[in-house]
PDB file of N, CA and C in Angstrom:
ATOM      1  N   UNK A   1     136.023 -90.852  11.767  1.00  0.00           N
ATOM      2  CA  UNK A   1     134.572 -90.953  11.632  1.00  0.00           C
ATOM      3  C   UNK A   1     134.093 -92.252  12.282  1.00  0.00           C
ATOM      4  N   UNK A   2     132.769 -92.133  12.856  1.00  0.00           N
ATOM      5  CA  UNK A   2     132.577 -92.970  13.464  1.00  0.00           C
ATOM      6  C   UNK A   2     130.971 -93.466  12.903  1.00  0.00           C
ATOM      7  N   UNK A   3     130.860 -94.827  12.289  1.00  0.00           N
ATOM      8  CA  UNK A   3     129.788 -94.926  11.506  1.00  0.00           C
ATOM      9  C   UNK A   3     128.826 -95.577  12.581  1.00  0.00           C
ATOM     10  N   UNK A   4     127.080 -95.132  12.443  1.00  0.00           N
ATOM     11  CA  UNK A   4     126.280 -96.226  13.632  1.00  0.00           C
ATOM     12  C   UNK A   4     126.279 -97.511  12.739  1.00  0.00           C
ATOM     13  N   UNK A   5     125.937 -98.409  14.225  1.00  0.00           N
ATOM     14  CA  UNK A   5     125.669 -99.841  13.476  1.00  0.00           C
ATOM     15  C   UNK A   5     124.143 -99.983  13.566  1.00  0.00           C
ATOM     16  N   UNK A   6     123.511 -99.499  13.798  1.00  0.00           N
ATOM     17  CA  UNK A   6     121.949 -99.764  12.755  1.00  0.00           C
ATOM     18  C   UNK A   6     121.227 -98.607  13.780  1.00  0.00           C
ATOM     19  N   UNK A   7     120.591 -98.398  12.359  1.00  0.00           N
ATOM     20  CA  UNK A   7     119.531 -96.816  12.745  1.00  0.00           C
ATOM     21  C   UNK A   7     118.502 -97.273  13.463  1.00  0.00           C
ATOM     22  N   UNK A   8     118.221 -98.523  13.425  1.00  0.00           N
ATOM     23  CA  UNK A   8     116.784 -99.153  14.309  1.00  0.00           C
ATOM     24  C   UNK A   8     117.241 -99.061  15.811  1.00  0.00           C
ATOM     25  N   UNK A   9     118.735 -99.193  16.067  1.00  0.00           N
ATOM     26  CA  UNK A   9     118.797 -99.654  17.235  1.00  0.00           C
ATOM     27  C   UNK A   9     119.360 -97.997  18.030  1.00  0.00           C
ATOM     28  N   UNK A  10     119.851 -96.965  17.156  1.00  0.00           N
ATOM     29  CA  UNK A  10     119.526 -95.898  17.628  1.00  0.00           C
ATOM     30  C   UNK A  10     118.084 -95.069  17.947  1.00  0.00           C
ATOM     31  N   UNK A  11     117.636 -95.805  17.353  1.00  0.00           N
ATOM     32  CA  UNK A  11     115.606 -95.115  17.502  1.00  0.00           C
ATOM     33  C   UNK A  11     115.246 -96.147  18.593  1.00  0.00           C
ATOM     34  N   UNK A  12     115.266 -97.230  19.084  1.00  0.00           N
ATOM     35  CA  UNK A  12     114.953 -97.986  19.678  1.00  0.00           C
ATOM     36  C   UNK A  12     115.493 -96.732  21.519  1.00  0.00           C
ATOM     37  N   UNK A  13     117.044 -97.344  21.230  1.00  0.00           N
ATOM     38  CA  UNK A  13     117.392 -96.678  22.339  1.00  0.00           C
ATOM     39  C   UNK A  13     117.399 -95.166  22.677  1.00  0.00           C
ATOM     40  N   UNK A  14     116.642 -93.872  21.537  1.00  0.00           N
ATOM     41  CA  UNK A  14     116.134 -92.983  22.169  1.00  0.00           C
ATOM     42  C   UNK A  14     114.694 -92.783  22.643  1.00  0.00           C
ATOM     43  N   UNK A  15     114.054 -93.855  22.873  1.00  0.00           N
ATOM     44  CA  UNK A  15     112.325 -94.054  22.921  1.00  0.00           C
ATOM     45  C   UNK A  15     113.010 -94.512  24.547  1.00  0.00           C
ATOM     46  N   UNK A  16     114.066 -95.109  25.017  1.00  0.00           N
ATOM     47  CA  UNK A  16     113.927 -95.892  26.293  1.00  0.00           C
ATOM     48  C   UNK A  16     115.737 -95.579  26.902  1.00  0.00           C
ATOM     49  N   UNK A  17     116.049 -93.830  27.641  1.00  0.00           N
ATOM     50  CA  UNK A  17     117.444 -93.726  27.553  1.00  0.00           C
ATOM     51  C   UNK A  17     118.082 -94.447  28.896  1.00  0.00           C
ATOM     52  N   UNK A  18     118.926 -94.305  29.518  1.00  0.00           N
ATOM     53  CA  UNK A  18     119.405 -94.667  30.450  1.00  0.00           C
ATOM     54  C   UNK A  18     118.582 -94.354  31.583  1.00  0.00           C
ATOM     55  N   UNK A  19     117.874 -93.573  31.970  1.00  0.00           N
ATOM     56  CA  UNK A  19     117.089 -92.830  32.572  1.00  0.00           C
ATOM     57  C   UNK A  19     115.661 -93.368  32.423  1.00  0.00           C
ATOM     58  N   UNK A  20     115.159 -94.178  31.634  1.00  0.00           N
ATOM     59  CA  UNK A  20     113.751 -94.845  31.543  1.00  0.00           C
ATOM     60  C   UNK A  20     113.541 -93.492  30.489  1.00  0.00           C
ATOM     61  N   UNK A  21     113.870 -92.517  30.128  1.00  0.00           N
ATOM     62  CA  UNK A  21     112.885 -91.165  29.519  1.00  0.00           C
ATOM     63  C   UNK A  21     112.990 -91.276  28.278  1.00  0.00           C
ATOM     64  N   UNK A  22     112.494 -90.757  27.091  1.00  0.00           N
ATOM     65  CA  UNK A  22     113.232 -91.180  25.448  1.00  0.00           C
ATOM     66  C   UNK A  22     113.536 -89.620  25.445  1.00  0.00           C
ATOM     67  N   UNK A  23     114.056 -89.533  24.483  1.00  0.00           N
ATOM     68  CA  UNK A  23     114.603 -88.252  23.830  1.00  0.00           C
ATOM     69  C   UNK A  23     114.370 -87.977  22.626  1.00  0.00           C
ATOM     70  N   UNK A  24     114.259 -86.626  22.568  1.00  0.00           N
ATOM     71  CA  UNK A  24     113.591 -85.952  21.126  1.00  0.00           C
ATOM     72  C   UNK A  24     114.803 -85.771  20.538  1.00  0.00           C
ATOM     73  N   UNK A  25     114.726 -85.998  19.500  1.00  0.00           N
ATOM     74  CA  UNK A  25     115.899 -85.748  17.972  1.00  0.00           C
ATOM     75  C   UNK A  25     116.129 -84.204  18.377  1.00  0.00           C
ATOM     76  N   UNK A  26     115.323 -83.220  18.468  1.00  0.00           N
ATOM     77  CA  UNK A  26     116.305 -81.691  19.234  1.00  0.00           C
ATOM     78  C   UNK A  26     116.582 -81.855  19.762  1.00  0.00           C
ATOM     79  N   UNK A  27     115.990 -82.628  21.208  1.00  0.00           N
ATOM     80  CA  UNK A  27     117.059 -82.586  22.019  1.00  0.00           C
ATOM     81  C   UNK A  27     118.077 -83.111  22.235  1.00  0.00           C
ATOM     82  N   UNK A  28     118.796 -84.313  21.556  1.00  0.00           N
ATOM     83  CA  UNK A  28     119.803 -85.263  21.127  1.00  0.00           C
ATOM     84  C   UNK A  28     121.014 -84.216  20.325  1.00  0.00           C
ATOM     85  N   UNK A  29     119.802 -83.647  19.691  1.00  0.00           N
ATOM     86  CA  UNK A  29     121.112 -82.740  18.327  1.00  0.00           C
ATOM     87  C   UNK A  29     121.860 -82.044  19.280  1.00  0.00           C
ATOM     88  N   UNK A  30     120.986 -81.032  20.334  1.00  0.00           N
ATOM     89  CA  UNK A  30     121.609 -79.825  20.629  1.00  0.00           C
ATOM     90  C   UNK A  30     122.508 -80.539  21.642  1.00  0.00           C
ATOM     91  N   UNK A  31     122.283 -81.771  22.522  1.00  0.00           N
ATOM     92  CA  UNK A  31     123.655 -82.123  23.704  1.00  0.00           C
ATOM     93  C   UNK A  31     124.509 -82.943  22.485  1.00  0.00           C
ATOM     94  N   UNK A  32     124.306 -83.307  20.999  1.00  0.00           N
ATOM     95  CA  UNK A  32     125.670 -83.304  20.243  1.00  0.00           C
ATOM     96  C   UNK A  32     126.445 -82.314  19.799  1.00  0.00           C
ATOM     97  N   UNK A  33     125.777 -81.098  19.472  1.00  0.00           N
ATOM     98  CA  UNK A  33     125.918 -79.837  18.436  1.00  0.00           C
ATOM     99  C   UNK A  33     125.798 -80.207  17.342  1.00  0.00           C
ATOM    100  N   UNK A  34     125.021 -80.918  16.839  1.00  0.00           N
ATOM    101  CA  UNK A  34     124.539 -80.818  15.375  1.00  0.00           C
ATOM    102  C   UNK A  34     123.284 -80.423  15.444  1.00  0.00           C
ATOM    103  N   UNK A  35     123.046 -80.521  14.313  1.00  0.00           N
ATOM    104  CA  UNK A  35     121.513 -80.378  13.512  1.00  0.00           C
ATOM    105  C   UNK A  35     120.686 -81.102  13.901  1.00  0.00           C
ATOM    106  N   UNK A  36     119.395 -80.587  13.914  1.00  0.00           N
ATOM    107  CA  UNK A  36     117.813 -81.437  13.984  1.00  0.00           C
ATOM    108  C   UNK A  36     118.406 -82.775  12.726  1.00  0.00           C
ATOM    109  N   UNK A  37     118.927 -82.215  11.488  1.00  0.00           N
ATOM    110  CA  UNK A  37     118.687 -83.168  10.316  1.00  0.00           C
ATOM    111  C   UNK A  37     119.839 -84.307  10.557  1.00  0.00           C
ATOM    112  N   UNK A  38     120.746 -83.600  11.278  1.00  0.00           N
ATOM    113  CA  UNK A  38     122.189 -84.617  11.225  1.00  0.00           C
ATOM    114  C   UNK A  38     121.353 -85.936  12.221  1.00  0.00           C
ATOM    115  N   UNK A  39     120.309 -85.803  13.017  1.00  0.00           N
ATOM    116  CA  UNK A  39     120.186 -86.794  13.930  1.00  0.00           C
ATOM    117  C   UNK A  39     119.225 -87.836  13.366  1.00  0.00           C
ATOM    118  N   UNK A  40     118.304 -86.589  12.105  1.00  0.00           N
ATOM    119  CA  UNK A  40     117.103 -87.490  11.375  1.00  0.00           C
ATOM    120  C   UNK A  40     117.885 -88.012  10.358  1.00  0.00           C
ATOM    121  N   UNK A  41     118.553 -87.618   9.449  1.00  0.00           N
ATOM    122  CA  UNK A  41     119.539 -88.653   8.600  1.00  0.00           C
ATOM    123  C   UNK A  41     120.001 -89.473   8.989  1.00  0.00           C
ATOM    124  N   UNK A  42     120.272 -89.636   9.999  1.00  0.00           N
ATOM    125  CA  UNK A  42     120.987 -91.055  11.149  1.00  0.00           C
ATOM    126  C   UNK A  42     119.945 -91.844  10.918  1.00  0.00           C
ATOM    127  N   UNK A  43     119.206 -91.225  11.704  1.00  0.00           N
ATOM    128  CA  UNK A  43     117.724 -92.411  11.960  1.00  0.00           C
ATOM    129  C   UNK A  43     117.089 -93.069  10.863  1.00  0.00           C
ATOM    130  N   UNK A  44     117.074 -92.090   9.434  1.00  0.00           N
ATOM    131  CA  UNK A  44     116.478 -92.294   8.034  1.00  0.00           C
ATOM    132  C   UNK A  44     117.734 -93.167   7.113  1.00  0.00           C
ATOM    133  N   UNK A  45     118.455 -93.340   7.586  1.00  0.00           N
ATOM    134  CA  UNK A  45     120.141 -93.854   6.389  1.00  0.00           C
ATOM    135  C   UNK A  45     120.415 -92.688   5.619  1.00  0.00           C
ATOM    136  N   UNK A  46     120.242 -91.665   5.555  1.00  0.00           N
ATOM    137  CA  UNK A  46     120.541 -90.553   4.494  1.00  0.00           C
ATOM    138  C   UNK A  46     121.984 -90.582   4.785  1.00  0.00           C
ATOM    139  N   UNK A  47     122.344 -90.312   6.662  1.00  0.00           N
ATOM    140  CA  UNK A  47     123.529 -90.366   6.968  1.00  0.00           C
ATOM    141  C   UNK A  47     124.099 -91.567   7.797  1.00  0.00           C
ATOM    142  N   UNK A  48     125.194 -91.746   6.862  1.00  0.00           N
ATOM    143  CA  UNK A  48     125.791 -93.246   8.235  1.00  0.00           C
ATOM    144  C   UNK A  48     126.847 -92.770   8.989  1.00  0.00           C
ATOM    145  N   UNK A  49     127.369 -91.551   8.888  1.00  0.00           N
ATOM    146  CA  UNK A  49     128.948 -91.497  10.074  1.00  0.00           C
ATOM    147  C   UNK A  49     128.684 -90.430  10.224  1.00  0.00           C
ATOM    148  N   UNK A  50     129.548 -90.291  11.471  1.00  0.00           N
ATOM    149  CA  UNK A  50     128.894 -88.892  12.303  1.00  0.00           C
ATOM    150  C   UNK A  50     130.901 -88.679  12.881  1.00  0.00           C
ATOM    151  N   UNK A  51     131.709 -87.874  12.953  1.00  0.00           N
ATOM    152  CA  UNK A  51     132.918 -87.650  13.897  1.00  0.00           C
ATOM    153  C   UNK A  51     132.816 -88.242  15.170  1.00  0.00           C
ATOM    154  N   UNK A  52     133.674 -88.527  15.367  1.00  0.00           N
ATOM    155  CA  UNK A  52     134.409 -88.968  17.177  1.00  0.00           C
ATOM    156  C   UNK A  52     133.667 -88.065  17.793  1.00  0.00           C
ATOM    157  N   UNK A  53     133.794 -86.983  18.329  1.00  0.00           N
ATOM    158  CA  UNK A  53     133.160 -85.993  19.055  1.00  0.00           C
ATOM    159  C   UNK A  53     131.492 -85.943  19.367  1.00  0.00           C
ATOM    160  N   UNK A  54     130.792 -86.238  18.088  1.00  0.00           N
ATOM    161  CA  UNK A  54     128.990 -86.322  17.241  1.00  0.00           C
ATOM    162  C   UNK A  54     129.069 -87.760  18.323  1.00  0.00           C
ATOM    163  N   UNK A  55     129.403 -88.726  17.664  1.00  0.00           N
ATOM    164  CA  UNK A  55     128.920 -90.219  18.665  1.00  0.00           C
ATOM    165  C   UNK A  55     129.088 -89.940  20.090  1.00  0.00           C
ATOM    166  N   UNK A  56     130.129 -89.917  20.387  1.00  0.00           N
ATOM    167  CA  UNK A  56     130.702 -89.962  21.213  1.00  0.00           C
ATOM    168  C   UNK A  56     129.220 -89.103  22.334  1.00  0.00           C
ATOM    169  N   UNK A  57     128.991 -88.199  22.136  1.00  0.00           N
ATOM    170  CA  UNK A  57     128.057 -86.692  22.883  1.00  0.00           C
ATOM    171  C   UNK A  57     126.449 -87.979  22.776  1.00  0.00           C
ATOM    172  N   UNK A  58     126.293 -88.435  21.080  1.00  0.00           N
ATOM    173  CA  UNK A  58     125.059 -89.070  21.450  1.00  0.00           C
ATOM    174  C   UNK A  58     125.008 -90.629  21.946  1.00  0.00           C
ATOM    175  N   UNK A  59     126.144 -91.208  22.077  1.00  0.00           N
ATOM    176  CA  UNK A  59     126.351 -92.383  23.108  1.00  0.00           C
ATOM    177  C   UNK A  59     126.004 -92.182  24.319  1.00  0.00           C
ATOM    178  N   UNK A  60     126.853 -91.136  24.795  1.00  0.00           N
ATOM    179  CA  UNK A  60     126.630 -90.506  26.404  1.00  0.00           C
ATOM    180  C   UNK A  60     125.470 -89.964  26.572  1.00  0.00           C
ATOM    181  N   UNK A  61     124.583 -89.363  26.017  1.00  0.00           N
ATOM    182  CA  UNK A  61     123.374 -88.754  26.383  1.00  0.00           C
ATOM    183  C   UNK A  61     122.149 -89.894  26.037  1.00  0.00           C
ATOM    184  N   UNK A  62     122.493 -90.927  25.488  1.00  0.00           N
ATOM    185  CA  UNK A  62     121.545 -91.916  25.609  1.00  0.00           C
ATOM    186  C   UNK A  62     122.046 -92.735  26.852  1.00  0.00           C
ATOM    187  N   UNK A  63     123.123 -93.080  26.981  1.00  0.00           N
ATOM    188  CA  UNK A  63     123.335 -93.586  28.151  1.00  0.00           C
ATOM    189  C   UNK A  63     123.991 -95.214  28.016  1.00  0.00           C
ATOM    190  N   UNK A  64     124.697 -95.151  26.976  1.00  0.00           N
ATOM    191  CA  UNK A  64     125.537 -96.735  26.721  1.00  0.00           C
ATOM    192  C   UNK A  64     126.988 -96.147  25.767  1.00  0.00           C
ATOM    193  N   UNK A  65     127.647 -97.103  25.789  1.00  0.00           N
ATOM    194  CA  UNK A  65     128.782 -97.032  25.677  1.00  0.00           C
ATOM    195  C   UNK A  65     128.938 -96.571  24.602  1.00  0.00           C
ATOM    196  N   UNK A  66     130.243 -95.674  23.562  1.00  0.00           N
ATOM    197  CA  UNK A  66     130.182 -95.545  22.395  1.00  0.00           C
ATOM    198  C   UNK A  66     130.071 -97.099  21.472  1.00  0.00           C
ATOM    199  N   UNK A  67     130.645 -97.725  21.390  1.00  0.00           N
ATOM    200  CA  UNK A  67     130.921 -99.030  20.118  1.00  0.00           C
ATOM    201  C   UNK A  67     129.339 -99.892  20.080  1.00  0.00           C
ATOM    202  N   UNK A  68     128.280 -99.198  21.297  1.00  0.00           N
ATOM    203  CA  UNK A  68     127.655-100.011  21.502  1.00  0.00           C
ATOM    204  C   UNK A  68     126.623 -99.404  20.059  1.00  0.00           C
ATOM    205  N   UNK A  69     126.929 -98.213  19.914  1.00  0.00           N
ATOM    206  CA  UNK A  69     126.212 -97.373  19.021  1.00  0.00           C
ATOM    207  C   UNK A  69     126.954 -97.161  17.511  1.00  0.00           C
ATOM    208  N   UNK A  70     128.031 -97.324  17.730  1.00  0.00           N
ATOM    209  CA  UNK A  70     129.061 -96.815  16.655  1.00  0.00           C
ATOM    210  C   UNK A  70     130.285 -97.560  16.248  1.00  0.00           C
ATOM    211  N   UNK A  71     130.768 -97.832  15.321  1.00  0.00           N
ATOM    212  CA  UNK A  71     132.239 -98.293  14.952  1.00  0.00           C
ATOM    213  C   UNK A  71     132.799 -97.478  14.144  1.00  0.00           C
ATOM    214  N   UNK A  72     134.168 -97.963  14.995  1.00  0.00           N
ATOM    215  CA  UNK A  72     135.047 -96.875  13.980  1.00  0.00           C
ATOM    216  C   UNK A  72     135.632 -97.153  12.286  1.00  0.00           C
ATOM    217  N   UNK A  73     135.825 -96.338  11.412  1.00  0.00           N
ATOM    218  CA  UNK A  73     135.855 -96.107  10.077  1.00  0.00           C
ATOM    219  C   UNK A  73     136.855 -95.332   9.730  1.00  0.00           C
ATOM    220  N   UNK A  74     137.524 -95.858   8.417  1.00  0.00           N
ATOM    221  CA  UNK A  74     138.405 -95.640   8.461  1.00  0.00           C
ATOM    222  C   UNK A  74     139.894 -96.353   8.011  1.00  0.00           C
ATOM    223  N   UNK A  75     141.114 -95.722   7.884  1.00  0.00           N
ATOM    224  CA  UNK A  75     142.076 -96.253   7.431  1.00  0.00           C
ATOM    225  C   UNK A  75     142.913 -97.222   8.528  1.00  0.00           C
ATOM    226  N   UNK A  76     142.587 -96.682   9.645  1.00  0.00           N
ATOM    227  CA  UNK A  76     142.887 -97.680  10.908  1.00  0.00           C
ATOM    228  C   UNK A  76     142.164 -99.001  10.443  1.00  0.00           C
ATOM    229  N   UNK A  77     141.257 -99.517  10.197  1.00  0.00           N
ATOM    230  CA  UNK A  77     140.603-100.407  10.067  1.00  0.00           C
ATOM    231  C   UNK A  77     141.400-101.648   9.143  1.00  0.00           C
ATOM    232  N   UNK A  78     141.089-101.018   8.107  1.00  0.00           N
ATOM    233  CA  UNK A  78     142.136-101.085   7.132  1.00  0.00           C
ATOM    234  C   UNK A  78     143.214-102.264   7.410  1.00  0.00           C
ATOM    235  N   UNK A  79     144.109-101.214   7.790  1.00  0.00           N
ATOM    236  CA  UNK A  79     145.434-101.538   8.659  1.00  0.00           C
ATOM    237  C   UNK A  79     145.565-102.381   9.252  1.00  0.00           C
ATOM    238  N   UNK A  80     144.326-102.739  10.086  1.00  0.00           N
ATOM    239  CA  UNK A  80     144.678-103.669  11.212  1.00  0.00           C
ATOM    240  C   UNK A  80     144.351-104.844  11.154  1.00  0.00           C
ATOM    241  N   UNK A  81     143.461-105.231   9.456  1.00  0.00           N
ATOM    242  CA  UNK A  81     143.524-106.227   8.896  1.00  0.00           C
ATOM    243  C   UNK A  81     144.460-106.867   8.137  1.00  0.00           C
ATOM    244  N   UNK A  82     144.806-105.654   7.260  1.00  0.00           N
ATOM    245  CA  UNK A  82     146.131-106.428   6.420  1.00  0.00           C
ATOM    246  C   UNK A  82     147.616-106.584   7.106  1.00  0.00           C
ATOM    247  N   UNK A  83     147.066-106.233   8.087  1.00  0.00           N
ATOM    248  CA  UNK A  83     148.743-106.478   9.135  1.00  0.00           C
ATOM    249  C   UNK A  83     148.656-107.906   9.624  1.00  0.00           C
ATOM    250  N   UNK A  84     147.481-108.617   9.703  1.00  0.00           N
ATOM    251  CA  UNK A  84     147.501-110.045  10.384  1.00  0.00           C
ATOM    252  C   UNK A  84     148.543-110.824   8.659  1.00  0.00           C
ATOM    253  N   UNK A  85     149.203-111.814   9.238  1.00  0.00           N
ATOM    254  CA  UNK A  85     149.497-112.054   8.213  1.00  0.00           C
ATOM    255  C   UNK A  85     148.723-113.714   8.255  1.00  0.00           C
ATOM    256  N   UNK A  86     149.177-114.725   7.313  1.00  0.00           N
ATOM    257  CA  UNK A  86     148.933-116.144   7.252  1.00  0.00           C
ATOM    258  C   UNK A  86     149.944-116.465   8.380  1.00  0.00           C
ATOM    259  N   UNK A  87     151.212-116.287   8.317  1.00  0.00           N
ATOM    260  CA  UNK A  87     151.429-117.435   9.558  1.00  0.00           C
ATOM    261  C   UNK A  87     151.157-116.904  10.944  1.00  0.00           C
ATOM    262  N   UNK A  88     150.562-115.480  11.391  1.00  0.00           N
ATOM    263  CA  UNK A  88     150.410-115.252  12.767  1.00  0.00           C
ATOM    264  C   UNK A  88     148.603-116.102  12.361  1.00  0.00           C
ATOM    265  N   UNK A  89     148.046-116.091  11.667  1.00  0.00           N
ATOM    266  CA  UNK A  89     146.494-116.578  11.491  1.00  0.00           C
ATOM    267  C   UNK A  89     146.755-118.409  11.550  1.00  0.00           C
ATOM    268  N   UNK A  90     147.986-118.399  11.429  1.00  0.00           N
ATOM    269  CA  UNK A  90     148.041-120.551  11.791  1.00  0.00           C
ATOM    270  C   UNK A  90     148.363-120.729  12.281  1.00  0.00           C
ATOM    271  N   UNK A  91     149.251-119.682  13.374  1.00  0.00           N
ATOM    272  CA  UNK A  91     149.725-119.913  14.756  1.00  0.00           C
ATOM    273  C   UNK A  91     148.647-119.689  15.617  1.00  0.00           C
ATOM    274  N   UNK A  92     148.057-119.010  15.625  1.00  0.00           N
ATOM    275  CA  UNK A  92     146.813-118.927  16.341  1.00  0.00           C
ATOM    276  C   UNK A  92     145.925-120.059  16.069  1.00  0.00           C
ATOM    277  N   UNK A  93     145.672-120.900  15.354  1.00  0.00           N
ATOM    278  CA  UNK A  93     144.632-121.980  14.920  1.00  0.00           C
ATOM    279  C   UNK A  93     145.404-123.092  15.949  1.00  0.00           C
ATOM    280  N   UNK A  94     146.901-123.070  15.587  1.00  0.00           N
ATOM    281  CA  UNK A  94     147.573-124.111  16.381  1.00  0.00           C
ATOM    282  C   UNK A  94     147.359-123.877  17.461  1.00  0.00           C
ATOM    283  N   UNK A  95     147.584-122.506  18.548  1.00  0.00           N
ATOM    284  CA  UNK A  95     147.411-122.950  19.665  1.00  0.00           C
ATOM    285  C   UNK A  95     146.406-123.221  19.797  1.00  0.00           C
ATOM    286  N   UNK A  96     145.209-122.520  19.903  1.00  0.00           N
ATOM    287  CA  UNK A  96     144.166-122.638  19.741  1.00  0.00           C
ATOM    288  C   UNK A  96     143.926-124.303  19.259  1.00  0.00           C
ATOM    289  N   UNK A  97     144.176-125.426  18.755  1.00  0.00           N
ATOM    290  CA  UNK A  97     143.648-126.877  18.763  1.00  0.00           C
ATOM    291  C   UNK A  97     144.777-127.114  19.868  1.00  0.00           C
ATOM    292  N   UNK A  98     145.850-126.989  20.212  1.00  0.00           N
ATOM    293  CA  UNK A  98     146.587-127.332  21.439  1.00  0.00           C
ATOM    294  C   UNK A  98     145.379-126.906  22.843  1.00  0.00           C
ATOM    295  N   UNK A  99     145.236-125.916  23.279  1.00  0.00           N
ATOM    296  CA  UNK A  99     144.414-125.770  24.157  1.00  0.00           C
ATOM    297  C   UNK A  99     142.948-126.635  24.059  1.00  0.00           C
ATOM    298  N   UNK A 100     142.327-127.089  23.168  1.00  0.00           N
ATOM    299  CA  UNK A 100     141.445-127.580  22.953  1.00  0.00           C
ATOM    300  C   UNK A 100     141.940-129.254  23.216  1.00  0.00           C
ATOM    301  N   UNK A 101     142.985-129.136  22.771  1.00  0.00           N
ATOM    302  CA  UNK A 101     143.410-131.233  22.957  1.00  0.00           C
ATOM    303  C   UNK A 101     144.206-131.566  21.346  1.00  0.00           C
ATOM    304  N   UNK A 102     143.696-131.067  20.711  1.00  0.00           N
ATOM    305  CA  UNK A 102     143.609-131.360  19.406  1.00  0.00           C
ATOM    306  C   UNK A 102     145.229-131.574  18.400  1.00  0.00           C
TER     307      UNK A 102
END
């Protein structure tokens, strides 16, 4: 699942698409295959995640990248936090003040 990162900035960017043109919530739904409502729940917060496939269709038909619209959700996420541990997070600080001088 792929959740948007703010409904303002999906309404923003269907008023002005890649194309200078805005786009109507039907017509957004039908080049995703969802619903008139799946696109107005987006826009309203009713709905926050939409599948890989759903973003993905209304990224491209607005005309910017997926992440620019969406992040991913999920147990990956998760994961890829509790895998950093403390000493790869103070090895990184170290080099990181080595490159700096420090």
């Amino acid at each position: 699942m792929y959740r948007l990162v703010r409904r303002d900035l999906l309404r923003m960017l269907m008023q002005r698409t890649r194309t200078g043109a805005p786009v109507a919530i039907r017509e957004l739904a039908s080049v995703a295959g969802v619903s008139r409502s799946t696109i107005g729940h987006l826009l309203t917060g009713q709905r926050r995640s939409v599948p890989l496939d759903t973003a993905h269709a209304i990224a491209q038909h607005i005309g910017v990248e997926l992440l620019v619209l969406f992040v991913p959700v999920g147990r990956s996420q998760t994961e890829t936090r509790t895998s950093e541990t403390p000493a790869h997070a103070s090895a990184s600080t170290s080099h990181a003040a080595q490159c700096i001088g420090g």
